[in-house]
C-alpha atoms as a PDB file:
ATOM      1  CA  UNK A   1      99.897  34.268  48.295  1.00  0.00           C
ATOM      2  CA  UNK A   2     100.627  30.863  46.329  1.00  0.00           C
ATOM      3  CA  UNK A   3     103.517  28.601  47.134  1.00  0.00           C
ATOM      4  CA  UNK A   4     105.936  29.630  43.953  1.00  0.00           C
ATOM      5  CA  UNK A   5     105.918  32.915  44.910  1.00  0.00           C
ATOM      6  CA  UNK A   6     105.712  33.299  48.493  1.00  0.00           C
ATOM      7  CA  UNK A   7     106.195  36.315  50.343  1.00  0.00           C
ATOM      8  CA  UNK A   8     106.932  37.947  46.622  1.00  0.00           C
ATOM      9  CA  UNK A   9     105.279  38.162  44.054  1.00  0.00           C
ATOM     10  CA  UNK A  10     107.406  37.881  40.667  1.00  0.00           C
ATOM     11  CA  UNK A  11     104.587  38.803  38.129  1.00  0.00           C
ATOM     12  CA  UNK A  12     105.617  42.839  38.902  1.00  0.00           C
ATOM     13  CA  UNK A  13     102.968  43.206  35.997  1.00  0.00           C
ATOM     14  CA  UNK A  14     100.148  42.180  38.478  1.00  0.00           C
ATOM     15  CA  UNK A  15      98.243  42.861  41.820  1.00  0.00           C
ATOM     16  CA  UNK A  16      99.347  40.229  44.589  1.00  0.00           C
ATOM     17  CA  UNK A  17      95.941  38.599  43.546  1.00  0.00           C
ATOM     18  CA  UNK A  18      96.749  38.971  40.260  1.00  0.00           C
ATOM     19  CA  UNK A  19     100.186  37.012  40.612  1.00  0.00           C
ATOM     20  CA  UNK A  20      98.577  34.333  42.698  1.00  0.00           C
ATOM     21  CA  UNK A  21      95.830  33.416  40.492  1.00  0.00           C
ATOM     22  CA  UNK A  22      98.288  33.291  37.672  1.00  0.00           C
ATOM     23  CA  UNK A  23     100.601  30.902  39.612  1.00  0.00           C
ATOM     24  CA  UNK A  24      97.729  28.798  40.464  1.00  0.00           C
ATOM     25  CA  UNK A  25      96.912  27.925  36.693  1.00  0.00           C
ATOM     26  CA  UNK A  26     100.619  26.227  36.919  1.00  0.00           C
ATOM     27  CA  UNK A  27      99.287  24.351  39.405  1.00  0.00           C
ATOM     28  CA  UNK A  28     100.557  25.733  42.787  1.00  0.00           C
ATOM     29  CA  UNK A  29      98.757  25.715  45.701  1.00  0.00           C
ATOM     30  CA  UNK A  30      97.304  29.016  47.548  1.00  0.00           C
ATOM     31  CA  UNK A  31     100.122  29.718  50.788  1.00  0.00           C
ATOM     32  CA  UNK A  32      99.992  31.901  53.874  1.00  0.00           C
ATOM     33  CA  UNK A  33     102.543  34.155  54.342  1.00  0.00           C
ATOM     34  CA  UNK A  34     103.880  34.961  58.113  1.00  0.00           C
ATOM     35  CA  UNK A  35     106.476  36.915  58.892  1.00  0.00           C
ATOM     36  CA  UNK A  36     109.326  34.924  57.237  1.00  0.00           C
ATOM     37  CA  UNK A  37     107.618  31.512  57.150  1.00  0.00           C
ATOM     38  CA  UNK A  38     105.116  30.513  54.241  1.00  0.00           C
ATOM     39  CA  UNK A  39     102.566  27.350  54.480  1.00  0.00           C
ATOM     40  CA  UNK A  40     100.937  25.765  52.007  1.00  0.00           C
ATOM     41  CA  UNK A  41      97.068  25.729  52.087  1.00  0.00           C
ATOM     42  CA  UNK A  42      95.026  22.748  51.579  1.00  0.00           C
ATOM     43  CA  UNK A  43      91.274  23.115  51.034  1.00  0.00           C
ATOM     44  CA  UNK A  44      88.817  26.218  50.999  1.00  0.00           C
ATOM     45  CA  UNK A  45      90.205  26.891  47.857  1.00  0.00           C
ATOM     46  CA  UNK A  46      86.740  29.188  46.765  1.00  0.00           C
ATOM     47  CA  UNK A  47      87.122  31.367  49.845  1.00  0.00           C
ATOM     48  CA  UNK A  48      91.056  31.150  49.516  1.00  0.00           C
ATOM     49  CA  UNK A  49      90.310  32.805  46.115  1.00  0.00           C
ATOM     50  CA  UNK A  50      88.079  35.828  47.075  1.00  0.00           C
ATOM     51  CA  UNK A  51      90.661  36.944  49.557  1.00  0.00           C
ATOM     52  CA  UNK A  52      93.708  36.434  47.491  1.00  0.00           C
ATOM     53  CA  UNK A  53      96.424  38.775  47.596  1.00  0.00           C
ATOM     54  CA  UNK A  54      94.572  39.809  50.700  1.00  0.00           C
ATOM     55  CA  UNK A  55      95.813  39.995  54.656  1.00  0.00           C
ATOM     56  CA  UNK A  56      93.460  36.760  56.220  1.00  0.00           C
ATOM     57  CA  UNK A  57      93.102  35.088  59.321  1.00  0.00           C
ATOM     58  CA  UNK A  58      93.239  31.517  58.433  1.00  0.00           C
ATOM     59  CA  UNK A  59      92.675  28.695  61.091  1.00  0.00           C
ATOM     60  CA  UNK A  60      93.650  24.858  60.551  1.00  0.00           C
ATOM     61  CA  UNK A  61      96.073  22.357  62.121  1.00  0.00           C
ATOM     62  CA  UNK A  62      99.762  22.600  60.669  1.00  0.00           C
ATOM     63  CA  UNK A  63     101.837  20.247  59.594  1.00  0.00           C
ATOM     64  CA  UNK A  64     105.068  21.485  59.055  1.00  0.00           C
ATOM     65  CA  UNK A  65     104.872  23.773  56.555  1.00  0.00           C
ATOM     66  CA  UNK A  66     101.240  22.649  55.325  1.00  0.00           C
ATOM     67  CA  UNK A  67      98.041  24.105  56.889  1.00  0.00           C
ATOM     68  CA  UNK A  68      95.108  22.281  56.717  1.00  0.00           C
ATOM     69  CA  UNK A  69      92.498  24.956  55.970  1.00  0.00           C
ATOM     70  CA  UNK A  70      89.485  24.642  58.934  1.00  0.00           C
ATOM     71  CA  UNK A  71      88.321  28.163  58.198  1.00  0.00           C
ATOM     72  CA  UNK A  72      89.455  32.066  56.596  1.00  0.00           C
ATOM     73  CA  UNK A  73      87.967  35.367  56.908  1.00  0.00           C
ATOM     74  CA  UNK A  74      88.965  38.805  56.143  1.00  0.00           C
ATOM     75  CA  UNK A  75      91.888  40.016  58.788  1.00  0.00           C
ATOM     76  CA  UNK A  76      90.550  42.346  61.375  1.00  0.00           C
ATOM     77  CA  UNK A  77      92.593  45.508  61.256  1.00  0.00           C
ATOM     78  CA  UNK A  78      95.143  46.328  63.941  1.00  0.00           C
ATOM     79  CA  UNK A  79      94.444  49.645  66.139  1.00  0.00           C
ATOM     80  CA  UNK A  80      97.410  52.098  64.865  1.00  0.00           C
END
């Protein structure tokens, strides 16, 4: 997701990448979305992009609520 929006989107118009893409042009930054908590991302914004609006496994040290972006991938899906 992006850090305006969160956990939801408010461009109902758009795909969750859609949204997030828009909001970055204002200049937010891409955000990871966990359960209730969101965190700002901070670098690997080309591979943030292909996967946006997209479930990720992102790894990085957190700060509070800021990750620091060491590496993303495509989420593995959970056996139902």
């Amino acid at each position: 997701s992006d850090s305006m929006c969160g956990a939801q989107h408010m461009a109902k118009d758009k795909s969750a990448a859609g949204c997030t893409r828009e909001c970055l042009k204002q200049r937010t930054k891409y955000a990871l979305v966990v359960g209730k908590k969101v965190y700002t991302l901070e670098g690997h914004e080309a591979e943030l992009d292909k996967l946006a609006g997209m479930a990720a496994t992102v790894k990085g040290r957190v700060m509070g609520e800021m990750m620091t972006v060491q590496s993303v991938a495509t989420a593995k899906k959970m056996a139902e």
